[in-house]
N, C-alpha and C. Protein backbone atom coordinates (compact mmCIF):
# COMPACT_ATOMS: atom_id res chain seq x y z
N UNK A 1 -19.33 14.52 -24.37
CA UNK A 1 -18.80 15.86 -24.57
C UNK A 1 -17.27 15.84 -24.55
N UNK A 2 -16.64 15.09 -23.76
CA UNK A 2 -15.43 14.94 -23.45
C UNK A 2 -14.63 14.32 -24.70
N UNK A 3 -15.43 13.34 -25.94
CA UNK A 3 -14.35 12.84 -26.93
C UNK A 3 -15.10 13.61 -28.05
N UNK A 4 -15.93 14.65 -27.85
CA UNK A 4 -15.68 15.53 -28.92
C UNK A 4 -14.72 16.64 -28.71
N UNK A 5 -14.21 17.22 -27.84
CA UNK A 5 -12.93 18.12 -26.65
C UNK A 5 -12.08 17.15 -27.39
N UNK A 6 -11.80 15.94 -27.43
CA UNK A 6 -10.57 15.21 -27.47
C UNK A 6 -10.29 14.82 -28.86
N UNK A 7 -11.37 14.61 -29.55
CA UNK A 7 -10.87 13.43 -30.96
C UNK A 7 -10.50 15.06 -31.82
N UNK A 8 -10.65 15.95 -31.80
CA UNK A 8 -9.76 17.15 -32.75
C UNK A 8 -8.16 17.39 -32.65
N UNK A 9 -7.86 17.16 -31.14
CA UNK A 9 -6.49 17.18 -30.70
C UNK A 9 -6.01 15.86 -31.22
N UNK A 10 -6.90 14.42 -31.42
CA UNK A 10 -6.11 13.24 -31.51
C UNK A 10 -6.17 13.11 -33.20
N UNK A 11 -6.82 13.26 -33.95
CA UNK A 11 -6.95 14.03 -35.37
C UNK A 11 -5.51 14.70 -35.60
N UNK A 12 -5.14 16.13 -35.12
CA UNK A 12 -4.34 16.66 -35.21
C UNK A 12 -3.39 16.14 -35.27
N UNK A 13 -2.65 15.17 -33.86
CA UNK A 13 -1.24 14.91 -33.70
C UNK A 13 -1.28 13.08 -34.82
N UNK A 14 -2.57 12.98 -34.98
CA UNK A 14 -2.07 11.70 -35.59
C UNK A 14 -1.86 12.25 -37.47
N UNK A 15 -2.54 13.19 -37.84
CA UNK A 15 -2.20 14.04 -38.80
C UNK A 15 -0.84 14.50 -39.05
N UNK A 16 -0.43 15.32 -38.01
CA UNK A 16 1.25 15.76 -37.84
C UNK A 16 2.07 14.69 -37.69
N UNK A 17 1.85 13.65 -36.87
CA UNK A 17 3.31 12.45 -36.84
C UNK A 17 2.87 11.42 -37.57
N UNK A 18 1.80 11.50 -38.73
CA UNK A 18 1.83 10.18 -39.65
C UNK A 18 2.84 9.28 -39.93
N UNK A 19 3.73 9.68 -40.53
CA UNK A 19 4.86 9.18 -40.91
C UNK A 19 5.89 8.40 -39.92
N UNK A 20 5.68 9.17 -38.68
CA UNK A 20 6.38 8.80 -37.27
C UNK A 20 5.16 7.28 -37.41
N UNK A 21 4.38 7.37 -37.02
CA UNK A 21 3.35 5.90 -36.63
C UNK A 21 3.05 5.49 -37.57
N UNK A 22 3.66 5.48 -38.85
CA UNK A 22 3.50 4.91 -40.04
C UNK A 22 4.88 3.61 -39.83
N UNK A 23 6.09 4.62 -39.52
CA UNK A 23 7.44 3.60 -39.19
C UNK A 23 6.76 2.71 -37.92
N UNK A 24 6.46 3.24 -36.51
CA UNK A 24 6.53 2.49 -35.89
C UNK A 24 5.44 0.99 -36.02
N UNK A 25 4.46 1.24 -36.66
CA UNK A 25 3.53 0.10 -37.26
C UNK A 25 4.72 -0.79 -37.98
N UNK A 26 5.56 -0.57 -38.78
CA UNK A 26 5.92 -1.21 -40.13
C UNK A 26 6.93 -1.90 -38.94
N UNK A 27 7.83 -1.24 -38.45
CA UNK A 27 9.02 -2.29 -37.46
C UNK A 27 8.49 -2.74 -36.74
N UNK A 28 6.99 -2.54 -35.57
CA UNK A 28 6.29 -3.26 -35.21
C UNK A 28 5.54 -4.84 -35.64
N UNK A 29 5.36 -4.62 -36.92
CA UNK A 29 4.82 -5.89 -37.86
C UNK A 29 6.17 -6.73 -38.12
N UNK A 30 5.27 -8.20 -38.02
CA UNK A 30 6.95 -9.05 -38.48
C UNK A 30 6.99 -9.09 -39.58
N UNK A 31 8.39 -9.28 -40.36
CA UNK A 31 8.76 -9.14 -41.37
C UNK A 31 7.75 -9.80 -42.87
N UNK A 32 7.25 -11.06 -42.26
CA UNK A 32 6.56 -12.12 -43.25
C UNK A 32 5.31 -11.25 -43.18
N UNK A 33 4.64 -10.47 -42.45
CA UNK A 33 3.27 -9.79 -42.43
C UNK A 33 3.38 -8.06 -43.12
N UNK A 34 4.18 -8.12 -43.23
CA UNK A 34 4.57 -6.35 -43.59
C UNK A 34 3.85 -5.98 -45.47
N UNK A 35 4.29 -6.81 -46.43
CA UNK A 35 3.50 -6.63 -47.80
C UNK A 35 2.26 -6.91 -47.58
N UNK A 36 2.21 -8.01 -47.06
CA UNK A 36 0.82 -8.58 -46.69
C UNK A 36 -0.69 -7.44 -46.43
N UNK A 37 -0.23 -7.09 -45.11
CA UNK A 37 -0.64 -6.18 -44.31
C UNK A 37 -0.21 -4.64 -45.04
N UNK A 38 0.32 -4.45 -45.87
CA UNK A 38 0.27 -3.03 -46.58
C UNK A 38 -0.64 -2.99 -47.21
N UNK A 39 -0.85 -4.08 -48.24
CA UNK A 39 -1.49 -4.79 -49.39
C UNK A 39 -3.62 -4.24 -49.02
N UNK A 40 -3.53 -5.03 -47.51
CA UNK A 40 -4.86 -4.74 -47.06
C UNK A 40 -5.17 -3.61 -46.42
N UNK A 41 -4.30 -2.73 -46.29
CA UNK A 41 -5.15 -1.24 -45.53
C UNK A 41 -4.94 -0.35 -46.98
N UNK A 42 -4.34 -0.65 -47.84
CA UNK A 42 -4.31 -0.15 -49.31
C UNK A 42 -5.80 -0.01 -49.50
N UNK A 43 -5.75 -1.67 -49.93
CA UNK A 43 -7.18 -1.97 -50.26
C UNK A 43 -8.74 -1.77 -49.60
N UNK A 44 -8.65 -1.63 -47.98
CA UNK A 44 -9.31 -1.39 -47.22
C UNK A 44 -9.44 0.33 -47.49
N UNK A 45 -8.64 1.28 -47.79
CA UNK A 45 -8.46 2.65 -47.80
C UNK A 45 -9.48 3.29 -49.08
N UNK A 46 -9.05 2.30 -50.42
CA UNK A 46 -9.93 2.41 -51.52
C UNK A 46 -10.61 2.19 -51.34
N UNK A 47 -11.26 1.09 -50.70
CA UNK A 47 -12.85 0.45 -50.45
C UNK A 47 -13.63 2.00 -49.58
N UNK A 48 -13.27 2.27 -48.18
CA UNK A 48 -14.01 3.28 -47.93
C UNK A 48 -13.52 4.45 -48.24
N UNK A 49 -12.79 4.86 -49.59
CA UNK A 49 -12.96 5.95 -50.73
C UNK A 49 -14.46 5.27 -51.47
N UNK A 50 -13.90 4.81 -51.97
CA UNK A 50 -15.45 4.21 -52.89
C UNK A 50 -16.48 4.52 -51.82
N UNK A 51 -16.47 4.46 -51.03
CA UNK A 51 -18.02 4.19 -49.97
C UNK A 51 -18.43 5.77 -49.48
N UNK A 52 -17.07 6.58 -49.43
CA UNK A 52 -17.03 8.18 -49.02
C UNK A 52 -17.73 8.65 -50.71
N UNK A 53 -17.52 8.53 -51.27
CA UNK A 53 -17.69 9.10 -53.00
C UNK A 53 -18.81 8.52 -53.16
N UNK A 54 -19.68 7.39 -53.36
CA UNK A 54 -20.72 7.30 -53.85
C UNK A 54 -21.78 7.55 -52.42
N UNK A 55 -21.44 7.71 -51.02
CA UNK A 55 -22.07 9.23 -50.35
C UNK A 55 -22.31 10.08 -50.92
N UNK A 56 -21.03 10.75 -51.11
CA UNK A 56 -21.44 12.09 -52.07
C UNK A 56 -22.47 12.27 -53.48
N UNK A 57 -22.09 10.95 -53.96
CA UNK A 57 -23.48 10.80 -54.93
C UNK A 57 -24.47 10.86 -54.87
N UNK A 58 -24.66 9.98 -53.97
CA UNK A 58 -25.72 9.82 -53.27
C UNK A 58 -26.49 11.27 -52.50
N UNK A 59 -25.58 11.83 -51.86
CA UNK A 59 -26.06 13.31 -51.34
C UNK A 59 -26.73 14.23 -52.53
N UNK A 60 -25.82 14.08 -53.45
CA UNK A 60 -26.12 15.35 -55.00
C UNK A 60 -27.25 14.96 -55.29
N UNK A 61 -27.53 13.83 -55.59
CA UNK A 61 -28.64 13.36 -56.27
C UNK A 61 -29.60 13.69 -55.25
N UNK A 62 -30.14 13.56 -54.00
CA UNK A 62 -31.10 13.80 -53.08
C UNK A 62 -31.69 15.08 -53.33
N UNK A 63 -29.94 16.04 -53.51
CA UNK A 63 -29.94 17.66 -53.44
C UNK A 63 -30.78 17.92 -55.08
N UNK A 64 -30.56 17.27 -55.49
CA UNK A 64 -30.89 17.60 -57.47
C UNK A 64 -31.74 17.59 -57.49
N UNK A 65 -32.71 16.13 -57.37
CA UNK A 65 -33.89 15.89 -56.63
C UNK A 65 -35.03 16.31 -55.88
N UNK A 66 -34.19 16.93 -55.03
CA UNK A 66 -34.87 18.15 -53.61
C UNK A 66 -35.67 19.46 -54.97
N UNK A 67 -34.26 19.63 -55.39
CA UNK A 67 -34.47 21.30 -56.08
C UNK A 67 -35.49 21.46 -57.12
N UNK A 68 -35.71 19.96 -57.86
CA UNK A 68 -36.54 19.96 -59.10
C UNK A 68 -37.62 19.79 -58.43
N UNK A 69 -37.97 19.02 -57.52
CA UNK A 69 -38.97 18.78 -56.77
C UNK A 69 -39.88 20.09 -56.04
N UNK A 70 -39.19 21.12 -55.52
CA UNK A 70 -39.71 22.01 -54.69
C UNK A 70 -39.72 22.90 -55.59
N UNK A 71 -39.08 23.36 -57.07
CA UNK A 71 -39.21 24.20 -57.89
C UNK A 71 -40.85 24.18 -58.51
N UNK A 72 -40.73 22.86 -58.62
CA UNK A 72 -41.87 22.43 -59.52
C UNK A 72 -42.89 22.66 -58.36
N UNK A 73 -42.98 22.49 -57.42
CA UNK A 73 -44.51 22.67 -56.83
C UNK A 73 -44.28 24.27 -56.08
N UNK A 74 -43.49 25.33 -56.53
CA UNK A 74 -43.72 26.35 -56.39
C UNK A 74 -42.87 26.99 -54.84
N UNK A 75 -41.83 26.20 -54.59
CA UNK A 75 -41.39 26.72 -53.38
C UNK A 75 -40.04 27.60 -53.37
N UNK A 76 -40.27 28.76 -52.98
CA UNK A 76 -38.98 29.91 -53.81
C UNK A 76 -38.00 29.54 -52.61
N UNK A 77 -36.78 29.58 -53.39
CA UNK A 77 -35.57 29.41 -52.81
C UNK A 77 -34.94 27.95 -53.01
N UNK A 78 -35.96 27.36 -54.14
CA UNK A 78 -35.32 26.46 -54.08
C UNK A 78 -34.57 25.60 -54.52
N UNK A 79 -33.33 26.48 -55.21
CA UNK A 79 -32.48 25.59 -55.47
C UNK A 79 -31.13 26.15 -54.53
N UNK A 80 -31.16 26.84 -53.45
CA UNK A 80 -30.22 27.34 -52.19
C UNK A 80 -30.81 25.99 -51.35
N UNK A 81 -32.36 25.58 -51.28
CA UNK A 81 -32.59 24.49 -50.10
C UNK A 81 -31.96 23.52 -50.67
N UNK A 82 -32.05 23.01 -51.84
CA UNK A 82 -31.62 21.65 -52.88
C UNK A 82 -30.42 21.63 -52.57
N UNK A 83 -29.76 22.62 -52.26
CA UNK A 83 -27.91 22.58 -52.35
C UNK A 83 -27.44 22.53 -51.02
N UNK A 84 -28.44 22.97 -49.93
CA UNK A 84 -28.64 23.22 -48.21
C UNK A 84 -28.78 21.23 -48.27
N UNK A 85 -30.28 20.70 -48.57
CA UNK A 85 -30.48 19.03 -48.54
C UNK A 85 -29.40 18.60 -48.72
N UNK A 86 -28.38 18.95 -50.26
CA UNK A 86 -27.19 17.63 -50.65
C UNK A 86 -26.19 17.89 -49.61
N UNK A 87 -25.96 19.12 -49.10
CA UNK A 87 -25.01 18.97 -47.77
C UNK A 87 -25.20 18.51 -46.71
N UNK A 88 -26.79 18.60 -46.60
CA UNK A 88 -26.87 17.94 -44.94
C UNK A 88 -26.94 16.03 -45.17
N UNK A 89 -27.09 16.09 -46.66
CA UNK A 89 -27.66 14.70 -46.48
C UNK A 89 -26.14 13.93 -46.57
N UNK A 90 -25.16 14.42 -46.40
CA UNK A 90 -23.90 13.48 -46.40
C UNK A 90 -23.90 13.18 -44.79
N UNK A 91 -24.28 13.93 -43.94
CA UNK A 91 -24.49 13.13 -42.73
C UNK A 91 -25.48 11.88 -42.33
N UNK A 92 -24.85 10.89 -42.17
CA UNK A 92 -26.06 9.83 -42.46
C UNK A 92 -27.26 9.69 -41.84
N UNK A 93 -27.94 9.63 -42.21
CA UNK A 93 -29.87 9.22 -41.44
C UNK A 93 -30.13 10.14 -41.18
N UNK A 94 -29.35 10.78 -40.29
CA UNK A 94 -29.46 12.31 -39.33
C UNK A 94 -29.87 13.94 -40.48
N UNK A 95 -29.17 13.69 -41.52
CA UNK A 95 -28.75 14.95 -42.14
C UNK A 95 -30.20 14.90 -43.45
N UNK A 96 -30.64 14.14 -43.77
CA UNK A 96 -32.00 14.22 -44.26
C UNK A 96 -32.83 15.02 -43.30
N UNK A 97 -33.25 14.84 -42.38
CA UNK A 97 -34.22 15.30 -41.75
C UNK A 97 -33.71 16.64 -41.19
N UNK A 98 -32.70 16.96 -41.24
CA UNK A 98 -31.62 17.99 -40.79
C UNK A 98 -32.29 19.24 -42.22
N UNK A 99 -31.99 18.87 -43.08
CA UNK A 99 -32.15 19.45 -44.50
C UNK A 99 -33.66 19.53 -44.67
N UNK A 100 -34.73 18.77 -44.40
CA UNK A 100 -35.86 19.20 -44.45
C UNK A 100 -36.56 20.22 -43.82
N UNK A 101 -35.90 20.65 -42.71
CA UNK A 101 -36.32 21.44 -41.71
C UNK A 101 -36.27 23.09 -42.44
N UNK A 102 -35.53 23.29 -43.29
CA UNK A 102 -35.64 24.96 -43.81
C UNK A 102 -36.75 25.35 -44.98
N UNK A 103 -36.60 24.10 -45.80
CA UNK A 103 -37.51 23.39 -46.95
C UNK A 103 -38.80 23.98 -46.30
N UNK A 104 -39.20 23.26 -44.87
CA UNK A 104 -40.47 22.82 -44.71
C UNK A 104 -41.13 24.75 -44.22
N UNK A 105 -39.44 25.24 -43.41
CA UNK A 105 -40.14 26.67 -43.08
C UNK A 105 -40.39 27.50 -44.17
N UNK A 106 -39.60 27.18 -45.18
CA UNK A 106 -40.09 28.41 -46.10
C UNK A 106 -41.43 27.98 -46.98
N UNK A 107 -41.92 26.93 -47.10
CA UNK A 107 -43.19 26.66 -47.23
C UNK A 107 -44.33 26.99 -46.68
N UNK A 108 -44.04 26.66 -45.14
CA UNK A 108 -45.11 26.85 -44.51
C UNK A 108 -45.45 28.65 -44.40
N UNK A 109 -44.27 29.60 -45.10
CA UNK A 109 -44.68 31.01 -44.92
C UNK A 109 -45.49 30.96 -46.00
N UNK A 110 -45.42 30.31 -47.34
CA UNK A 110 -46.65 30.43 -48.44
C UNK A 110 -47.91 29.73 -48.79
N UNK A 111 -48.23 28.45 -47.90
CA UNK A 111 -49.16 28.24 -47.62
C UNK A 111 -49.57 27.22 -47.10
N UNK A 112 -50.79 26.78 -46.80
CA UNK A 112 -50.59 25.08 -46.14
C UNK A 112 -50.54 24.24 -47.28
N UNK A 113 -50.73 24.26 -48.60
CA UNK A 113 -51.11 23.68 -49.65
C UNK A 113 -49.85 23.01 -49.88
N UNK A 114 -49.03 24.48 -50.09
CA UNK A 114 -47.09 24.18 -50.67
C UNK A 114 -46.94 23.73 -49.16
N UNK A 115 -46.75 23.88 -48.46
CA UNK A 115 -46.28 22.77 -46.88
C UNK A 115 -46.32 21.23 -47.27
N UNK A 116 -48.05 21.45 -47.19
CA UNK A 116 -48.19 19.81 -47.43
C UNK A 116 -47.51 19.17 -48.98
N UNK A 117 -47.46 20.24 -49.87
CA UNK A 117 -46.76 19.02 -50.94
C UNK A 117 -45.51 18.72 -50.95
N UNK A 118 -45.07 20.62 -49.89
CA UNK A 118 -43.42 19.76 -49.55
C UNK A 118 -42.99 19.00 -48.93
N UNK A 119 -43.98 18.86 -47.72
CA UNK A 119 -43.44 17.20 -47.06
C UNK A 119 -43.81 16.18 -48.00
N UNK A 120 -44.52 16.25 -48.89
CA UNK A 120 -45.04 15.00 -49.44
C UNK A 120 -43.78 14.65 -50.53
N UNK A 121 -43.42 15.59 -50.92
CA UNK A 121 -42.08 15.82 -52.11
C UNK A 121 -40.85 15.42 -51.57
N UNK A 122 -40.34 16.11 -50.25
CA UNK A 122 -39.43 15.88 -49.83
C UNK A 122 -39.19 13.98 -48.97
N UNK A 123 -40.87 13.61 -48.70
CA UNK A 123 -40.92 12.24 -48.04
C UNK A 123 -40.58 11.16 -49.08
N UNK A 124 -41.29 11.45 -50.27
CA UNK A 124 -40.80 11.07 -51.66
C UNK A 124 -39.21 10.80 -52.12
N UNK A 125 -38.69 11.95 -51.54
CA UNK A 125 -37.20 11.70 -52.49
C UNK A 125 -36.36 11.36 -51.39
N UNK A 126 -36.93 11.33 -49.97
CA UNK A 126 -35.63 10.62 -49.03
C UNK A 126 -36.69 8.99 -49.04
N UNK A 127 -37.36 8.42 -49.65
CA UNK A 127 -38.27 7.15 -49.99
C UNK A 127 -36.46 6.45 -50.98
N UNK A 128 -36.89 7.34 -51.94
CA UNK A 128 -36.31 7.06 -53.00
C UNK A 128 -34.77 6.95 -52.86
N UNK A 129 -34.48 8.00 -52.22
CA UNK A 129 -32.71 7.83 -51.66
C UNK A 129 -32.55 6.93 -50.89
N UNK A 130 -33.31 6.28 -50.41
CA UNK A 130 -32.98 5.44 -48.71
C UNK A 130 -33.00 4.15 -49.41
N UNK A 131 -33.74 3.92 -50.15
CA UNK A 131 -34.34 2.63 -50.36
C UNK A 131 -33.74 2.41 -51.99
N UNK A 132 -33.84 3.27 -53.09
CA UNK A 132 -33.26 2.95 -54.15
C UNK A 132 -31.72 3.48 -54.75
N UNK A 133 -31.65 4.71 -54.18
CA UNK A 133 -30.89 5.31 -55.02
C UNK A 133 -29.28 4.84 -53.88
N UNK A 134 -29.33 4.93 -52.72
CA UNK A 134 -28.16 4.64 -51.79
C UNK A 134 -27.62 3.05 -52.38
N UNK A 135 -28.45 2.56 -51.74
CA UNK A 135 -28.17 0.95 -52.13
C UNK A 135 -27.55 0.43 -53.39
N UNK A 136 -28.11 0.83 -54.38
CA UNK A 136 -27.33 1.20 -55.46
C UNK A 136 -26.06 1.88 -55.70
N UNK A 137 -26.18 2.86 -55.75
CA UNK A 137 -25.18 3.79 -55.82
C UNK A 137 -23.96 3.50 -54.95
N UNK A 138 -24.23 3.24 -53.63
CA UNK A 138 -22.94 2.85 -52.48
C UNK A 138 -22.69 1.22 -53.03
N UNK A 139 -23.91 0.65 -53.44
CA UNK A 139 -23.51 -0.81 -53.73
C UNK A 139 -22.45 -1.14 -54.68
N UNK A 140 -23.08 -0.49 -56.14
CA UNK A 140 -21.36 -0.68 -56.96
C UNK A 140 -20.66 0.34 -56.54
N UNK A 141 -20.40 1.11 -56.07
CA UNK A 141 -19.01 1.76 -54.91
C UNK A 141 -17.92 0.69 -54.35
N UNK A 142 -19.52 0.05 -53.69
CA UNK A 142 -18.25 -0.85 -53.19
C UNK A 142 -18.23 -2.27 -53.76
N UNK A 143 -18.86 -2.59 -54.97
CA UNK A 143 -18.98 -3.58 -55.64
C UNK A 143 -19.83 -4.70 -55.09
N UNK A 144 -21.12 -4.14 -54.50
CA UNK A 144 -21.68 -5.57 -53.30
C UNK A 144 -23.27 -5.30 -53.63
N UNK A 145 -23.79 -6.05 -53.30
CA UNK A 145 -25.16 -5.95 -54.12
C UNK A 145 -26.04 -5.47 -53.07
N UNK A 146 -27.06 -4.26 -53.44
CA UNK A 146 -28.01 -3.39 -52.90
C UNK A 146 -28.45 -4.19 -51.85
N UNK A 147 -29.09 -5.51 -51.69
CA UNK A 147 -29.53 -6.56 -51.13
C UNK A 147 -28.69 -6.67 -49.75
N UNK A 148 -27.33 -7.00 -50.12
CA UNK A 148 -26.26 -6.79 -48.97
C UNK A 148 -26.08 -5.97 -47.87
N UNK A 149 -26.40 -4.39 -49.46
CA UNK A 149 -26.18 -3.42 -48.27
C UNK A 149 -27.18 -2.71 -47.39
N UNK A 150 -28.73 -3.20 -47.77
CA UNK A 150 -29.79 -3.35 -46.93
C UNK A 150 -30.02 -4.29 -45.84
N UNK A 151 -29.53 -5.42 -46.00
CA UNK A 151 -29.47 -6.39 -45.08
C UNK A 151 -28.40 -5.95 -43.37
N UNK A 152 -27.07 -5.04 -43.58
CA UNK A 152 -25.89 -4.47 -43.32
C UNK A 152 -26.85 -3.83 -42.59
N UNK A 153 -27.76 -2.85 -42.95
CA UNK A 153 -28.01 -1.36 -42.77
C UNK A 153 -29.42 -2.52 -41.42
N UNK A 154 -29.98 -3.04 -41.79
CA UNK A 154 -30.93 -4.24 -40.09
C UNK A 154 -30.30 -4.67 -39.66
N UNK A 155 -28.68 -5.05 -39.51
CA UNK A 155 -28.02 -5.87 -38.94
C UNK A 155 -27.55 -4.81 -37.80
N UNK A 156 -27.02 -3.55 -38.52
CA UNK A 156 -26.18 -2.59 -38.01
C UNK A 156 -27.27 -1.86 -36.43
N UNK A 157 -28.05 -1.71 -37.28
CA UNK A 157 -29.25 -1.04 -36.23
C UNK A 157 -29.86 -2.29 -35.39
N UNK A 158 -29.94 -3.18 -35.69
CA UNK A 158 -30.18 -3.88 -34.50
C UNK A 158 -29.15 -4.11 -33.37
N UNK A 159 -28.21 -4.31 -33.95
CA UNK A 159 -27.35 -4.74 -32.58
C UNK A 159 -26.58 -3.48 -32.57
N UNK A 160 -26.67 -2.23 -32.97
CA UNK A 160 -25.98 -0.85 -32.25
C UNK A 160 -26.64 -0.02 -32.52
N UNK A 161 -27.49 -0.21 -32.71
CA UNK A 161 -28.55 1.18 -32.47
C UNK A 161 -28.22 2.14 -34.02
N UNK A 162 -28.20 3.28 -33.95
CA UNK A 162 -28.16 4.35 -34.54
C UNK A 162 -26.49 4.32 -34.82
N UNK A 163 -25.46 4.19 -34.38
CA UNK A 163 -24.18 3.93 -34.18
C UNK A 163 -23.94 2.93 -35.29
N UNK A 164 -24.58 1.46 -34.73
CA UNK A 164 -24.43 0.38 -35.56
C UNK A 164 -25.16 0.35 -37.05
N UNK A 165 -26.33 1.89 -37.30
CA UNK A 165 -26.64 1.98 -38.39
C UNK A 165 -25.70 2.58 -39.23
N UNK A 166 -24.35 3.63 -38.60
CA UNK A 166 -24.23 4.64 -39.57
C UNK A 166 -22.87 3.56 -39.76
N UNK A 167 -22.06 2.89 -39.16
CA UNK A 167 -21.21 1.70 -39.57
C UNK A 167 -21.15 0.37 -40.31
N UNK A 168 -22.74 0.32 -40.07
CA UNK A 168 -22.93 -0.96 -40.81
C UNK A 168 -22.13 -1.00 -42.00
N UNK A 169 -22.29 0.02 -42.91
CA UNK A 169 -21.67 -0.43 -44.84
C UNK A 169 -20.38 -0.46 -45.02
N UNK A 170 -19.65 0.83 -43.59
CA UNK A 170 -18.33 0.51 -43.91
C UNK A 170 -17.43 -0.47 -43.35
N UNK A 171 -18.41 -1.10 -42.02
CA UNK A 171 -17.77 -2.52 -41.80
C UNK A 171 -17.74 -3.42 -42.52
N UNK A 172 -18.66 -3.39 -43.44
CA UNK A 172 -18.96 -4.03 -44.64
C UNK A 172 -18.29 -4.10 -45.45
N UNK A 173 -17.69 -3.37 -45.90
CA UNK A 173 -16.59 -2.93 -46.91
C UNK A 173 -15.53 -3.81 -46.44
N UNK A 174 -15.15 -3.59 -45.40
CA UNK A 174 -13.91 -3.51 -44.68
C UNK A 174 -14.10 -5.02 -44.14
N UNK A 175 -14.85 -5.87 -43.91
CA UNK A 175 -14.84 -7.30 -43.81
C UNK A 175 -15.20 -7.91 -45.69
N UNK A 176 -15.69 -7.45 -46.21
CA UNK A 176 -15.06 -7.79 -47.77
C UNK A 176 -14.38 -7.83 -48.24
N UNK A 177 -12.96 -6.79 -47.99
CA UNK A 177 -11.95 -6.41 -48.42
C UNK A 177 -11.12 -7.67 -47.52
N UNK A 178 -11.55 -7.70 -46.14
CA UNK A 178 -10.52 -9.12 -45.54
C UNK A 178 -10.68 -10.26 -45.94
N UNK A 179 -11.56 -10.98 -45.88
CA UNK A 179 -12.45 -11.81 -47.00
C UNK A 179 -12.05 -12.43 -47.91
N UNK A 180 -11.51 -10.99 -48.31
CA UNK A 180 -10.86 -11.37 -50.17
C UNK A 180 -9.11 -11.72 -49.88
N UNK A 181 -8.85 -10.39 -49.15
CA UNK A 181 -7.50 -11.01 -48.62
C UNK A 181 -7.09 -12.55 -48.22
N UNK A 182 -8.00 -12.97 -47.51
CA UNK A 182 -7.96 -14.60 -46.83
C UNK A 182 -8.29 -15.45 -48.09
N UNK A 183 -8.90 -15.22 -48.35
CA UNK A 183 -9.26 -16.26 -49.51
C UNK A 183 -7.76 -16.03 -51.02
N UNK A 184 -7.89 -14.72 -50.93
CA UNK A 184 -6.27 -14.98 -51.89
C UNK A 184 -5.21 -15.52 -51.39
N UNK A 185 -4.43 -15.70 -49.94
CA UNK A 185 -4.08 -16.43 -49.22
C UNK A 185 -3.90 -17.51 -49.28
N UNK A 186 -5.23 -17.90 -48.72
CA UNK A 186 -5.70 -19.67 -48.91
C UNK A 186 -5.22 -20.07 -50.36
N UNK A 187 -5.96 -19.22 -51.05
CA UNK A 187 -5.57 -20.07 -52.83
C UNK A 187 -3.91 -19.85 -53.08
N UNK A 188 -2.94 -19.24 -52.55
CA UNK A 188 -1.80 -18.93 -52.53
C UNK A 188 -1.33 -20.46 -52.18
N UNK A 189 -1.74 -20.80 -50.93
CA UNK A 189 -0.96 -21.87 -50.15
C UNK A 189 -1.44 -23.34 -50.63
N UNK A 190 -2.59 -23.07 -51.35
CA UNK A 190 -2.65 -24.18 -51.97
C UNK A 190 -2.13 -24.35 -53.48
């Protein structure tokens, strides 16, 4: 409770004195590391742009998905739930099941029939987002193959839980992007 109280205030002032801890980083760094080290939080910055944006793809499409899906088997309102799903589903793992929850009430007021096909519809298209359409989509984002970023996504959750799931891709990113740095390096000095 206490670093959600806190990380808005530390947000804020690191927002307002950017530029202040932008200098003190740069005279902090030694001189021979300063392009270097610009070079990679550049590149590190684009990488999780790419990874924030094909989220969002990833979200629309769930939401697009959602709406054709629940239209078609008769569930009113639904292209307000479809557009309710693509927002919740930018929160990761969490915000699917977050978004099913209004889906499932306004079903269950018209019958058990439309209930059951909307869980079956909605189990369907977070099947399909989780497993085909993310992996993809975040994969050329960040230029790394679906395979990778499934492998990332058991690595992450095993050794941090729920935490280590929603970090896995962008540590990922972000040890690719160093990776590449070191290895351009290396081929530099040789």
């Amino acid at each position: 409770l206490i670093y959600f109280l806190i990380i808005p205030f530390l947000v804020f002032y690191f927002l307002k004195d950017y530029k202040l801890m932008e200098k003190v980083v740069w005279y902090l760094t030694p001189r021979k590391w300063r392009k270097k080290g610009q070079a990679l939080l550049k590149d590190i910055d684009i990488s999780l742009g790419n990874f924030i944006r094909g989220q969002i793809l990833v979200s629309l499409s769930a939401g697009l998905l959602s709406m054709i899906g629940l239209w078609l088997i008769g569930v009113p309102y639904s292209m307000i739930l479809g557009i309710f799903i693509a927002i919740t589903n930018i929160i990761p793992y969490f915000g699917p099941i977050i978004g099913m929850v209004p889906a499932i009430l306004v079903a269950t007021f018209q019958s058990w029939k439309t209930l059951l096909f909307t869980v079956i519809v909605l189990f369907i298209i977070q099947q399909i987002e989780g497993n085909i359409l993310s992996p993809i989509i975040v994969g050329k984002s960040l230029q790394l193959h679906p395979a990778l970023i499934m492998l990332a996504l058991i690595v992450g959750i095993e050794i941090g839980g729920v935490v280590g799931l929603i970090l896995a891709v962008p540590t990922l990113a972000i040890a690719k992007v160093i990776a590449l740095h070191i290895r351009e390096n290396m081929q530099k000095q040789v």
